[in-house]
C-alpha atoms as a PDB file:
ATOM      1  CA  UNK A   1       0.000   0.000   0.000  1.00  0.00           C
ATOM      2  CA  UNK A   2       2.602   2.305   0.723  1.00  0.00           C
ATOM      3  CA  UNK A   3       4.243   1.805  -3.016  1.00  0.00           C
ATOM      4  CA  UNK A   4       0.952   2.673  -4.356  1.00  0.00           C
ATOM      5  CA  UNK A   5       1.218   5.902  -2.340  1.00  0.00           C
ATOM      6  CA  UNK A   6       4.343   6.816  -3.608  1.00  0.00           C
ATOM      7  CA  UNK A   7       3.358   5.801  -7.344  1.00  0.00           C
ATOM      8  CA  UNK A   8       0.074   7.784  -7.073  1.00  0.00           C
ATOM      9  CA  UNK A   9       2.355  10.727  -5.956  1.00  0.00           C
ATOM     10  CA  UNK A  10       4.086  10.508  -8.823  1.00  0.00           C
ATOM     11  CA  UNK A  11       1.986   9.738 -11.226  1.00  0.00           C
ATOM     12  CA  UNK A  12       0.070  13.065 -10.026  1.00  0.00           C
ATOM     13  CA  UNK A  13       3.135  15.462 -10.133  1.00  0.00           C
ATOM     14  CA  UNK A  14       4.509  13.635 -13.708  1.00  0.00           C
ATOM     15  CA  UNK A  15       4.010  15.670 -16.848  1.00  0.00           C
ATOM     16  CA  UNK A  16       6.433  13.027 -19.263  1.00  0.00           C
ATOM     17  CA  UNK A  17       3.726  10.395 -20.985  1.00  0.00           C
ATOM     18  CA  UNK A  18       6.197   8.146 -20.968  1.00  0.00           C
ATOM     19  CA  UNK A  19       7.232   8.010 -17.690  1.00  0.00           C
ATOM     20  CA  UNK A  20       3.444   8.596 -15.964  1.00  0.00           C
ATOM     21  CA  UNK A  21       2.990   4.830 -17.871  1.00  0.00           C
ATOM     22  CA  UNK A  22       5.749   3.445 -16.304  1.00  0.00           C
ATOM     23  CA  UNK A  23       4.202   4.607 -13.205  1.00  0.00           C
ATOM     24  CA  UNK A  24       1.068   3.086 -13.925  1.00  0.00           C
ATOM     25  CA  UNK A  25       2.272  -0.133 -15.252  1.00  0.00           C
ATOM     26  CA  UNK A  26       4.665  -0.512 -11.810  1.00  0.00           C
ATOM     27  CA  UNK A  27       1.034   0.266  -9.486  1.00  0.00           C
ATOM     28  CA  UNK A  28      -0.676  -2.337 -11.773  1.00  0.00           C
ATOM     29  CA  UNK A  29       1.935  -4.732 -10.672  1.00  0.00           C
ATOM     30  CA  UNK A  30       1.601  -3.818  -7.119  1.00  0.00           C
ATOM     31  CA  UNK A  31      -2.293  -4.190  -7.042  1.00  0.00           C
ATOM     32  CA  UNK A  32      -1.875  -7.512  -8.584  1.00  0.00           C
ATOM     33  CA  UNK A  33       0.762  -8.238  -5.474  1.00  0.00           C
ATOM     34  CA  UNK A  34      -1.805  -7.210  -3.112  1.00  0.00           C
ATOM     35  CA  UNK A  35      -4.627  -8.968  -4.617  1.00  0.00           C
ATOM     36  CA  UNK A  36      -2.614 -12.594  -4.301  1.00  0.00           C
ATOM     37  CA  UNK A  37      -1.556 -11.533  -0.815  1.00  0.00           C
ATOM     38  CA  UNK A  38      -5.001 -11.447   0.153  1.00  0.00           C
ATOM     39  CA  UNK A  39      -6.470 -14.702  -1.396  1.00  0.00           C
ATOM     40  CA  UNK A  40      -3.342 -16.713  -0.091  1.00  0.00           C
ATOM     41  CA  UNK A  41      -4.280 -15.191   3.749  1.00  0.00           C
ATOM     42  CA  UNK A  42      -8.129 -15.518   2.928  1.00  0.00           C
ATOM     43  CA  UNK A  43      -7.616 -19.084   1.665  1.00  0.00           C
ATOM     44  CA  UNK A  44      -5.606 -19.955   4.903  1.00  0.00           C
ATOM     45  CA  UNK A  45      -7.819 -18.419   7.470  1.00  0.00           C
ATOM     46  CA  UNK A  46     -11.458 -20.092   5.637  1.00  0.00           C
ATOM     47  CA  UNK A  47     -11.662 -23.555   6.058  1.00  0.00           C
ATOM     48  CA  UNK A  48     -14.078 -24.516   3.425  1.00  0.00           C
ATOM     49  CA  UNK A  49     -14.367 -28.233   3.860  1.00  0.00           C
ATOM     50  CA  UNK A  50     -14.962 -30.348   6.908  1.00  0.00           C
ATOM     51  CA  UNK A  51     -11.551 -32.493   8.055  1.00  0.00           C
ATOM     52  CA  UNK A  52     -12.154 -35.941   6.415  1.00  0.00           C
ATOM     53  CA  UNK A  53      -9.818 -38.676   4.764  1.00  0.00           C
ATOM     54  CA  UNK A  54      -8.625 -36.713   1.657  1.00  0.00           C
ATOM     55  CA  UNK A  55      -7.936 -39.012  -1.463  1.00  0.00           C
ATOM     56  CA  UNK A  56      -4.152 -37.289  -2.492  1.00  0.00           C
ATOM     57  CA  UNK A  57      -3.206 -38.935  -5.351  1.00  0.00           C
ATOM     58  CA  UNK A  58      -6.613 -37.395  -6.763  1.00  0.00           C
ATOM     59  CA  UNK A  59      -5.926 -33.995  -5.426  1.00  0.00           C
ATOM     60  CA  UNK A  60      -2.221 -33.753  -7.483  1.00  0.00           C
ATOM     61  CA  UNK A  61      -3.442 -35.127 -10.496  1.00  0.00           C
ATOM     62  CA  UNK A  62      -6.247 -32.110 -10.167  1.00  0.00           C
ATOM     63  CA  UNK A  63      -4.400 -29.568  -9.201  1.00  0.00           C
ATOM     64  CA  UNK A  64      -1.232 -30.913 -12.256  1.00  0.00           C
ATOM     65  CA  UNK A  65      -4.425 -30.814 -14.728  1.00  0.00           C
ATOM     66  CA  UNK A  66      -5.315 -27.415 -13.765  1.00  0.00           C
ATOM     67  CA  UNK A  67      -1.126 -26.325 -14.231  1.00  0.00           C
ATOM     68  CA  UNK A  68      -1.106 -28.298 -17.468  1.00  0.00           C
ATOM     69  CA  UNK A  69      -1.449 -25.493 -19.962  1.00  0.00           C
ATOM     70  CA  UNK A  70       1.260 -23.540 -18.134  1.00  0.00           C
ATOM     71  CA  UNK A  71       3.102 -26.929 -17.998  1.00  0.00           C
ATOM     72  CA  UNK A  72       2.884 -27.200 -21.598  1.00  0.00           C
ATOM     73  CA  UNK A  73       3.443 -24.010 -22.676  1.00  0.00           C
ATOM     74  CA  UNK A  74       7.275 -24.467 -20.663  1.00  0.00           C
ATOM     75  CA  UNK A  75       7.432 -27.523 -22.248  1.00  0.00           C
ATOM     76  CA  UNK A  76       8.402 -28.846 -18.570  1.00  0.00           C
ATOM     77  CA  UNK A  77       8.544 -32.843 -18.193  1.00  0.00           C
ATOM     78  CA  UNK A  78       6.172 -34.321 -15.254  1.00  0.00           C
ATOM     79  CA  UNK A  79       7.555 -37.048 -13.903  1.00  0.00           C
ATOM     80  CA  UNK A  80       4.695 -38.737 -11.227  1.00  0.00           C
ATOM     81  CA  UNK A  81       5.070 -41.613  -9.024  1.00  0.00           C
ATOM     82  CA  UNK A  82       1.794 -41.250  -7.268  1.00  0.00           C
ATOM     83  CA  UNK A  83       0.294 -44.603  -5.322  1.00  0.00           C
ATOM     84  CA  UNK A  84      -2.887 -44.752  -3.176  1.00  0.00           C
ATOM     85  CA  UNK A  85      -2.892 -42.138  -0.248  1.00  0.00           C
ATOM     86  CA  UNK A  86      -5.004 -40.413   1.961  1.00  0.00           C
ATOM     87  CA  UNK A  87      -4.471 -37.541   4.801  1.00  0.00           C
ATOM     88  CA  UNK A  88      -7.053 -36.481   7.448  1.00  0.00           C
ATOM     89  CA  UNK A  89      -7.895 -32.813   6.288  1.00  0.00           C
ATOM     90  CA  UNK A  90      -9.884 -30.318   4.754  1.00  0.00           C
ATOM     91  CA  UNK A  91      -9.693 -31.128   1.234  1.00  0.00           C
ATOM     92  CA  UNK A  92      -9.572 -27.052   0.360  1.00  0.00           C
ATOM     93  CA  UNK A  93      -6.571 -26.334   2.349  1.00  0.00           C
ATOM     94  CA  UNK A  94      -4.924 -29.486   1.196  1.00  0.00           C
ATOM     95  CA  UNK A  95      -5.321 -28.447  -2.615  1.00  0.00           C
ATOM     96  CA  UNK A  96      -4.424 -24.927  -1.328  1.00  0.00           C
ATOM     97  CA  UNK A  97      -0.665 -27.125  -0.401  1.00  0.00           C
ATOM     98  CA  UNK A  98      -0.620 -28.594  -3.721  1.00  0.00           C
ATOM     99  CA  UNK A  99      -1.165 -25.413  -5.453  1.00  0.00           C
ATOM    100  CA  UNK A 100       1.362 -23.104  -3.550  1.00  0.00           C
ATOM    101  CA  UNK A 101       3.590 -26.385  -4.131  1.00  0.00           C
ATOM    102  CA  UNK A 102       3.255 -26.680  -7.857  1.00  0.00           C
ATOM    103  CA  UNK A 103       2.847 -23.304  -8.709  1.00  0.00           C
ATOM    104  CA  UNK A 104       6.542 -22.716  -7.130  1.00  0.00           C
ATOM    105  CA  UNK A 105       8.350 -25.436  -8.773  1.00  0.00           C
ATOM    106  CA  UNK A 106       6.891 -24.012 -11.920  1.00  0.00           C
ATOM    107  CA  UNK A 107       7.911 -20.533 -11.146  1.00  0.00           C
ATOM    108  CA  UNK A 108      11.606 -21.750 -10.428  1.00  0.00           C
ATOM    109  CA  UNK A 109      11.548 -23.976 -13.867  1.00  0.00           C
ATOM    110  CA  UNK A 110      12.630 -22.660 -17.016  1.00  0.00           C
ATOM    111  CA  UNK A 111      11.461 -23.940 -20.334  1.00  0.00           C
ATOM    112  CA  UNK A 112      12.229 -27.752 -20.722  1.00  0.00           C
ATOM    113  CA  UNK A 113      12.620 -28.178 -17.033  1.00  0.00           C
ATOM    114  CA  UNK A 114      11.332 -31.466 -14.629  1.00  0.00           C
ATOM    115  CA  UNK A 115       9.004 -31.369 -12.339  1.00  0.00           C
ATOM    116  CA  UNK A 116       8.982 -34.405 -10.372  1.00  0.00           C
ATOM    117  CA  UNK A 117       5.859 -35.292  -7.892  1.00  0.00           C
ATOM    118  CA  UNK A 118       5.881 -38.399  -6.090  1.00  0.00           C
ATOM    119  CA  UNK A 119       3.382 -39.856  -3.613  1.00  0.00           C
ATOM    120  CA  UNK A 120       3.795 -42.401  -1.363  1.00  0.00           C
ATOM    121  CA  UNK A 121       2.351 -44.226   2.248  1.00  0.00           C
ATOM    122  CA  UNK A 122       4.577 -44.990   5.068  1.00  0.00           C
ATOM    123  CA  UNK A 123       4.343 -45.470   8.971  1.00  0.00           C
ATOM    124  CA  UNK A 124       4.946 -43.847  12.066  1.00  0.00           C
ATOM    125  CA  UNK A 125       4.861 -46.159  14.510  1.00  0.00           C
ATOM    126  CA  UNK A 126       1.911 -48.147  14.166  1.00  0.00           C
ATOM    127  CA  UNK A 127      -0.102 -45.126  12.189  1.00  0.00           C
ATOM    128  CA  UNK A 128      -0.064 -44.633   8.183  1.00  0.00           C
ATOM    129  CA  UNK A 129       1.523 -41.146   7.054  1.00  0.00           C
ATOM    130  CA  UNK A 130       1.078 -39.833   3.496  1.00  0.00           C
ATOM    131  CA  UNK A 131       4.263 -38.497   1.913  1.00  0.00           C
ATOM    132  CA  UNK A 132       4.367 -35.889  -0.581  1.00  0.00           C
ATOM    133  CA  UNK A 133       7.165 -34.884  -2.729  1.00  0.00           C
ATOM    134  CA  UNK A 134       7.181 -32.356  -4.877  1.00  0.00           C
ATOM    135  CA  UNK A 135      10.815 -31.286  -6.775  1.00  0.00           C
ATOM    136  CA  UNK A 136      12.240 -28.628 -10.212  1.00  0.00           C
ATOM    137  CA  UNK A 137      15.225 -28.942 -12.034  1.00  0.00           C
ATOM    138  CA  UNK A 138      15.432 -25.143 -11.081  1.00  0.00           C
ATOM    139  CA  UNK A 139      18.421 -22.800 -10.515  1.00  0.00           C
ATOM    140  CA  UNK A 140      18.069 -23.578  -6.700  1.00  0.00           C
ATOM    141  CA  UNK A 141      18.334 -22.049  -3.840  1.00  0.00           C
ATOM    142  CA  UNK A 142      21.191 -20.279  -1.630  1.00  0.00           C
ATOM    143  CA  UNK A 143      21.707 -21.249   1.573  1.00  0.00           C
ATOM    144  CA  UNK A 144      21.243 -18.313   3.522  1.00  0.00           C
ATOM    145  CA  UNK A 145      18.014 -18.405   1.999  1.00  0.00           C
ATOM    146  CA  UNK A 146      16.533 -21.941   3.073  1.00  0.00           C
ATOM    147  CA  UNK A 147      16.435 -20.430   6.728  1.00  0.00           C
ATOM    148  CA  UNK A 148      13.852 -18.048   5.650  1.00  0.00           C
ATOM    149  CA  UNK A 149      11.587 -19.724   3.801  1.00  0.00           C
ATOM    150  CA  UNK A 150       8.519 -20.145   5.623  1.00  0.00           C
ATOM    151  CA  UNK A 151       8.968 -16.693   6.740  1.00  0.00           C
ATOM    152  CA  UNK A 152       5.679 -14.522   5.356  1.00  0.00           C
ATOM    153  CA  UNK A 153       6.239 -12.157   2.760  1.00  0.00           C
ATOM    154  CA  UNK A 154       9.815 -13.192   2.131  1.00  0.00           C
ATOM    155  CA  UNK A 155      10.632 -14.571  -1.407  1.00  0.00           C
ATOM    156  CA  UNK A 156      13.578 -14.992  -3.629  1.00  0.00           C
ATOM    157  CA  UNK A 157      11.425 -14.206  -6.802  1.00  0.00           C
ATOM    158  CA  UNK A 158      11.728 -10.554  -6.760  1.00  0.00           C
ATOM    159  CA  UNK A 159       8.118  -8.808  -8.132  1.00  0.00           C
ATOM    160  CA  UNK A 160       6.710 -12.190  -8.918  1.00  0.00           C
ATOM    161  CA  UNK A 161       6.086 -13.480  -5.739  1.00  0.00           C
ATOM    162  CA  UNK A 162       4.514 -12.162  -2.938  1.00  0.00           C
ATOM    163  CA  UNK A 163       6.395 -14.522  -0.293  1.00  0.00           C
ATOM    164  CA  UNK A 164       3.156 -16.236   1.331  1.00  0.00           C
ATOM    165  CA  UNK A 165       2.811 -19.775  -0.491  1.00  0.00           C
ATOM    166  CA  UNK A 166       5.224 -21.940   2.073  1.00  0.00           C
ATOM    167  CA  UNK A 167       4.234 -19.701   4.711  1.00  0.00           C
ATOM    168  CA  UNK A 168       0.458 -20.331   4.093  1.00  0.00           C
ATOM    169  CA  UNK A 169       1.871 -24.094   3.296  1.00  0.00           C
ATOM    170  CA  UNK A 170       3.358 -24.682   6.647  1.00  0.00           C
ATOM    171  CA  UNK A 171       0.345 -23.406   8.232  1.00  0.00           C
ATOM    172  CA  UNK A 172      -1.778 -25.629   7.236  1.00  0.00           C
ATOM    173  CA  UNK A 173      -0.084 -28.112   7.216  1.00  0.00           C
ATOM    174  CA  UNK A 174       1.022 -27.836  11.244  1.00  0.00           C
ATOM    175  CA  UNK A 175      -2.519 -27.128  11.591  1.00  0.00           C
ATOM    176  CA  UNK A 176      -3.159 -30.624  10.126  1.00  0.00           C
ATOM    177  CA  UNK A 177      -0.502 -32.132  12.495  1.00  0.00           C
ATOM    178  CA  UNK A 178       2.096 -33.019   9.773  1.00  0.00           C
ATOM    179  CA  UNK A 179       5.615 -31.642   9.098  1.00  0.00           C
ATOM    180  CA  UNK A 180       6.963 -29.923   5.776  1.00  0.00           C
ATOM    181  CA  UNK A 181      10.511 -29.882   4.856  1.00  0.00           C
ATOM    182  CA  UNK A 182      12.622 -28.018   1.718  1.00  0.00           C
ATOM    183  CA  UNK A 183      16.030 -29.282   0.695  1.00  0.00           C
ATOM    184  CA  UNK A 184      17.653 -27.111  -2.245  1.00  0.00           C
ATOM    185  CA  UNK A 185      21.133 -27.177  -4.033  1.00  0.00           C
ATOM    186  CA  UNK A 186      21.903 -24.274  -6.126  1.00  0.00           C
ATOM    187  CA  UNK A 187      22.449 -25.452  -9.597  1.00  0.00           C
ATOM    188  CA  UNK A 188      20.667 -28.530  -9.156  1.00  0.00           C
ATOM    189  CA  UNK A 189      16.750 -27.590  -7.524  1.00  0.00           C
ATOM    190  CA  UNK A 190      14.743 -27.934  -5.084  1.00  0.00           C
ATOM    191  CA  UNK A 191      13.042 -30.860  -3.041  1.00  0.00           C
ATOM    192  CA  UNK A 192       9.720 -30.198  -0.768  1.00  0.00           C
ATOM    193  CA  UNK A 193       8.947 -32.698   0.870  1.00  0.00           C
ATOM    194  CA  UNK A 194       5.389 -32.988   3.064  1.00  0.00           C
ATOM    195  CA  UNK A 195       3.832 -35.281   5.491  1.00  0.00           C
ATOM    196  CA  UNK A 196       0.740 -35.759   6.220  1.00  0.00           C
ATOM    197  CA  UNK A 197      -1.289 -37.902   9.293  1.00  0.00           C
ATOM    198  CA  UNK A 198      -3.708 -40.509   7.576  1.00  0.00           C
ATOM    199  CA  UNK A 199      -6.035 -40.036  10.874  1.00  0.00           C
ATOM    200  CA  UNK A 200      -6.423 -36.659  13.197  1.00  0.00           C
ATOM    201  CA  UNK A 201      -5.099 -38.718  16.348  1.00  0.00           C
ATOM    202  CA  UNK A 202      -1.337 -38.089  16.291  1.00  0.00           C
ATOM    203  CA  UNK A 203       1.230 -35.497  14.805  1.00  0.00           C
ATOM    204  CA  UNK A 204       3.588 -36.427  12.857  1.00  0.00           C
ATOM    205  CA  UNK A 205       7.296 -35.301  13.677  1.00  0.00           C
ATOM    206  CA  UNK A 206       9.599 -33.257  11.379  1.00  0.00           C
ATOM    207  CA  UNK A 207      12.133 -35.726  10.978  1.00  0.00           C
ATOM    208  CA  UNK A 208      10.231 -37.917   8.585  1.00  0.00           C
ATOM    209  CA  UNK A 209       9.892 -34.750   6.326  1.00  0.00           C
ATOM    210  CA  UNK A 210      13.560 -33.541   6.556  1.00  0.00           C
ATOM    211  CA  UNK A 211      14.595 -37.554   6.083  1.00  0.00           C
ATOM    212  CA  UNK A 212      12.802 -38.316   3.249  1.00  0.00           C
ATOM    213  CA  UNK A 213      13.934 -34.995   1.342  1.00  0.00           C
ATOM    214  CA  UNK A 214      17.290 -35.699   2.056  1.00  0.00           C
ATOM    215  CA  UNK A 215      16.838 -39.126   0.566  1.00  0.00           C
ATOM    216  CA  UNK A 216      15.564 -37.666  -2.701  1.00  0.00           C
END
């Protein structure tokens, strides 16, 4: 809001054409900015569905049907290893994960890229967990960087991203009781790797996360 400010200002006290459109083009940018800002914290904050067993393996192929024209247009490679999963959650926030997931690999691939998206069930104990992973062929991340991740509103993509999706991503997913962790080489990409409880009766602890990105 307070860029907008300043743009307004000068947009009001600019006589050059060419520069007052620069202006405007830059607030444009900066409304669109706000406007994701407040669908990510509106879409974290409204739980539209009930908490229920969540079919996952039908939720990724959703949400990579609705990135396929973006996908395409890239020319990025899926690779998918999905088998049959299910978490305890409310299906909304859980595509809401998938989406802020996706949508950042994609932003960190460039054309002819690999997106890689595997699914799997495992056990804590005596309880089923659902393990998401979810990986680019990107540029990668530094490593004073990985620190600050699920920070809000901090992002390594400049005017493109408005630093919410892993923060909104770890939200819900601690809200759910499971554990999210990112493992990134620079040069090489970037591994997120989720967990998520089968039932609501027990969390499940980081380490399984952190472990199974490191074994990617």
């Amino acid at each position: 809001m307070a860029a907008l400010s300043n743009l307004l200002y000068l947009i009001r006290n600019t006589a050059d054409p060419t520069e007052r459109q620069r202006y405007l083009a830059t607030a444009e940018e900066q409304l669109n900015r706000a406007s994701e800002v407040t669908k990510q914290t509106l879409s974290f904050v409204r739980r539209e569905s009930p908490m229920e067993p969540v079919n996952l393996s039908d939720l990724v192929e959703a949400v990579l049907a609705f990135y396929s024209n973006r996908i395409q247009g890239k020319h990025i490679t899926v690779e998918r290893s999905l088998t049959a999963a299910s978490a305890f959650a409310s299906r909304d926030q859980v595509r809401q994960v998938l989406n802020n997931l996706v949508a950042n690999a994609l932003d960190a691939l460039s054309t002819s890229g690999t997106l890689h998206v595997r699914l799997r069930t495992s056990s804590f104990g005596s309880r089923p967990v659902a393990r998401l992973l979810v990986a680019d062929s990107g540029s990668g991340i530094e490593p004073e960087y990985l620190r600050r991740l699920f920070e809000p509103f901090f992002t390594t993509k400049d005017t493109v991203g408005t630093g919410l999706a892993l923060w909104v991503a770890k939200q819900i997913v601690d809200a759910h009781g499971g554990c999210i962790h990112v493992r990134s080489r620079v040069g090489k990409g970037t591994v997120v790797v989720v967990c998520w409880p089968s039932t609501g009766e027990e969390r499940v602890p980081q380490v399984l996360a952190a472990h199974s990105a490191q074994q990617a």
